[in-house]
Protein backbone atom coordinates (compact mmCIF):
# COMPACT_ATOMS: atom_id res chain seq x y z
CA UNK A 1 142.55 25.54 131.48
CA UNK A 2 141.63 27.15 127.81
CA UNK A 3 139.97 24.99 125.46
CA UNK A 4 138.94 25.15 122.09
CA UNK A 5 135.63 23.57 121.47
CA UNK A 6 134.59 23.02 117.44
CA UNK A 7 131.43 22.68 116.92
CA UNK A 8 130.25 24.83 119.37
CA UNK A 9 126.89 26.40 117.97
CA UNK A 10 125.68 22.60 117.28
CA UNK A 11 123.25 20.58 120.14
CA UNK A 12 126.19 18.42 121.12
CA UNK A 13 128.63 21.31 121.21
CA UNK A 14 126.26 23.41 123.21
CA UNK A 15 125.17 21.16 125.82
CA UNK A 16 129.07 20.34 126.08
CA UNK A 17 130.14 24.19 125.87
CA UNK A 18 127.87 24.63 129.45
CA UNK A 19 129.28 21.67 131.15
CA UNK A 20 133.05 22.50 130.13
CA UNK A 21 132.66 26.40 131.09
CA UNK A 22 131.70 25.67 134.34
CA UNK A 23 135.24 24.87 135.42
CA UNK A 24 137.26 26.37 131.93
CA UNK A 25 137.29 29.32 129.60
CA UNK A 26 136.15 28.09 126.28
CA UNK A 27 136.70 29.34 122.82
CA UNK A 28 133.91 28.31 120.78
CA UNK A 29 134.44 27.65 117.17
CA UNK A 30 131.44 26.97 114.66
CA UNK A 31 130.57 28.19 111.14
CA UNK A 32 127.79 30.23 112.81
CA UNK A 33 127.94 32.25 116.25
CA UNK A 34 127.87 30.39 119.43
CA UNK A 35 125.85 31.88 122.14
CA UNK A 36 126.17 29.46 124.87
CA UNK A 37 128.41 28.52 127.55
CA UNK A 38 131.69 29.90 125.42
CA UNK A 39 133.89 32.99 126.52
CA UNK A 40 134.85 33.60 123.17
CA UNK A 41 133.17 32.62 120.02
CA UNK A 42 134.73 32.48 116.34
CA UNK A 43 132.71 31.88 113.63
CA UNK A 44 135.12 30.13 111.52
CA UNK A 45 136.06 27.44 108.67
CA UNK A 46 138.26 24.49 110.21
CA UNK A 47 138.51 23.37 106.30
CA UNK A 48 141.36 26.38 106.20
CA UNK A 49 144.50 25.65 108.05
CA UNK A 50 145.49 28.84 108.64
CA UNK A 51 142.02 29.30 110.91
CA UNK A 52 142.92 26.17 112.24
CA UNK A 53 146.25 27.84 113.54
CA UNK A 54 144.15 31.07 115.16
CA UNK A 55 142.19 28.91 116.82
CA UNK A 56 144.59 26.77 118.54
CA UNK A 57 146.71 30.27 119.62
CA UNK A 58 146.90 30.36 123.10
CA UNK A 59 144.65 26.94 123.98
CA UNK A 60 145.64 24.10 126.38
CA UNK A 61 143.65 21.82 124.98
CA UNK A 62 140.74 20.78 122.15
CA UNK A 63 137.58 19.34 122.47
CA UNK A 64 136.56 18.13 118.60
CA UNK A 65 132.91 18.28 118.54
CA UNK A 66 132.53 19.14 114.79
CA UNK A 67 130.18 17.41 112.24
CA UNK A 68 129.00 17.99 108.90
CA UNK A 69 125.29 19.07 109.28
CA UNK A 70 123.47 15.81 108.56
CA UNK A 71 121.47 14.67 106.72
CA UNK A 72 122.38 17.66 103.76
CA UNK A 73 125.87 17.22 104.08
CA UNK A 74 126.38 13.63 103.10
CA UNK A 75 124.31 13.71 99.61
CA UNK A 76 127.77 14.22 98.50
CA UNK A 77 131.77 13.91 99.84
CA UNK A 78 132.30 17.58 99.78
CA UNK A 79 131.39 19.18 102.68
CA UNK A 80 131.57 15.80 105.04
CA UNK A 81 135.16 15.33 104.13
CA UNK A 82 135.63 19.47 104.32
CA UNK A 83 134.14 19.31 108.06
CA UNK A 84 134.74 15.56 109.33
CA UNK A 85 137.79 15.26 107.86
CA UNK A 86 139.93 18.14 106.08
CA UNK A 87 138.82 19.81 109.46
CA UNK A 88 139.86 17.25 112.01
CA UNK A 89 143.73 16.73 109.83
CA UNK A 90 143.86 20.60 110.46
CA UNK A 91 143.05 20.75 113.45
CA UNK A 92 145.20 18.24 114.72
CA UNK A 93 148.08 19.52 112.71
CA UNK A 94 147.94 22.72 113.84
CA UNK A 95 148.07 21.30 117.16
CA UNK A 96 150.83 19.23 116.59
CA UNK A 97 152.90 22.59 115.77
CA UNK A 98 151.83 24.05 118.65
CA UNK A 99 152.61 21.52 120.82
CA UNK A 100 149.22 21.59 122.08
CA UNK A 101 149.26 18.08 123.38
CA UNK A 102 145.52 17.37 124.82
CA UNK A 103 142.78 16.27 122.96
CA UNK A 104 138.89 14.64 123.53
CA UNK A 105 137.40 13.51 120.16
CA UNK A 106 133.75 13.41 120.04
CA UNK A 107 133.32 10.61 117.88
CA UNK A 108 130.14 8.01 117.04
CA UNK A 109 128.28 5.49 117.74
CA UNK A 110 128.09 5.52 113.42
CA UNK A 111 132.07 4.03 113.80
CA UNK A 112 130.96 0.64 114.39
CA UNK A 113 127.40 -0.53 114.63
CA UNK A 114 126.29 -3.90 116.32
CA UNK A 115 125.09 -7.13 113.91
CA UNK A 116 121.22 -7.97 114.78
CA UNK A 117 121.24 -11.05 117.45
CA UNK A 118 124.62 -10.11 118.88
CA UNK A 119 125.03 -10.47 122.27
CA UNK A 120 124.59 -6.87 124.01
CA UNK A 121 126.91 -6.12 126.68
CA UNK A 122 129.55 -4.00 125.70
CA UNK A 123 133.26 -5.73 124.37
CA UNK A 124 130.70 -8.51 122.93
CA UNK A 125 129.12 -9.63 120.31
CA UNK A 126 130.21 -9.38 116.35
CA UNK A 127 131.05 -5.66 115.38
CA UNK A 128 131.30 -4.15 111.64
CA UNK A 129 132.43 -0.91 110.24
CA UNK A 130 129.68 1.62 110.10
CA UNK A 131 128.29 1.80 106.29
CA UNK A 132 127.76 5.10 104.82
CA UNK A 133 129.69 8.72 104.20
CA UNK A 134 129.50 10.08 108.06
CA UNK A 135 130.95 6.21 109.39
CA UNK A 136 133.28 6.17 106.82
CA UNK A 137 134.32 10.28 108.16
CA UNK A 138 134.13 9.33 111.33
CA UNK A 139 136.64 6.18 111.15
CA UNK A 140 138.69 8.96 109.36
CA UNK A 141 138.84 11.05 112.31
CA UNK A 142 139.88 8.10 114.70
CA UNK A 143 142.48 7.51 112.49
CA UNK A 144 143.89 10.74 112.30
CA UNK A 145 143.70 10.47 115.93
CA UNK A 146 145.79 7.60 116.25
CA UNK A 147 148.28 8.74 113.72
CA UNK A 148 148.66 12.12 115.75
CA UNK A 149 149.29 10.51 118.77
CA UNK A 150 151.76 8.15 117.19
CA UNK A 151 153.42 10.78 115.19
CA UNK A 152 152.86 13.65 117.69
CA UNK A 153 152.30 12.65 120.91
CA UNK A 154 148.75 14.28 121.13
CA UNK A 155 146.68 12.27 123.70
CA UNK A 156 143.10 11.95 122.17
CA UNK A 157 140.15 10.11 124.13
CA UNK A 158 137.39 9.17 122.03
């Protein structure tokens, strides 16, 4: 299968790129060069649409592993919303046009956190929103998700 993996120079996207290449060719997509585990990489902008459409070109599938550099990049909405959002509704658009129809989201434990003295096991226990600009981005991204699958058919895990 070819995938297109975002975030591919980052320490999630890299440890990811060298488990996914073992059995895939990857295109690697970052705003700097990726040098591991990728076939191809593309040092790109997933805040413009039309790279967002040359990287999807000839994929099977995505795997979304892009986030806004923390901690610089939530000091203000800009380049969060550029990355974690603008980036993800591209991507998935572009997608959606190309009928690429396969998805994984890496998404966050930031989504929803745990209130202290809740019970532990997982399903349990009281559960809030994230607080803060990367929650709040990345509770954008699983919507976009949802509204891509609903309006598109894409099949995201997250």
């Amino acid at each position: 299968m070819r995938l297109l993996l975002t975030g591919s120079a980052g320490y999630a996207g890299r440890g990811i790129a060298k488990i996914i290449n073992a059995e895939h060719w990857v295109r690697g997509a970052d705003v700097k060069e990726s040098t591991e585990g990728v076939n191809e990489s593309v040092v790109t902008d997933i805040a413009s649409l039309d790279e967002c459409f040359k990287l999807i070109d000839g994929v099977d599938a995505v795997v979304m592993c892009h986030m806004a550099p923390n901690p610089v990049a939530y000091k203000t909405p800009v380049m969060a919303i550029d990355v974690n959002v603008k980036g993800t509704a591209n991507l998935y658009h572009a997608m959606a046009e190309k009928g690429v129809k396969r998805c994984v989201l890496i998404s966050s434990t930031g989504v929803l956190y745990q209130e202290p003295g809740a019970d532990a096991a997982p399903g349990d226990g009281r559960y809030k929103f994230g607080r803060g600009l990367y929650a709040l981005t990345k509770q954008m991204q699983e919507s976009l998700a949802r509204h891509y699958f609903e309006s598109s058919g894409i099949i995201s895990t997250l």
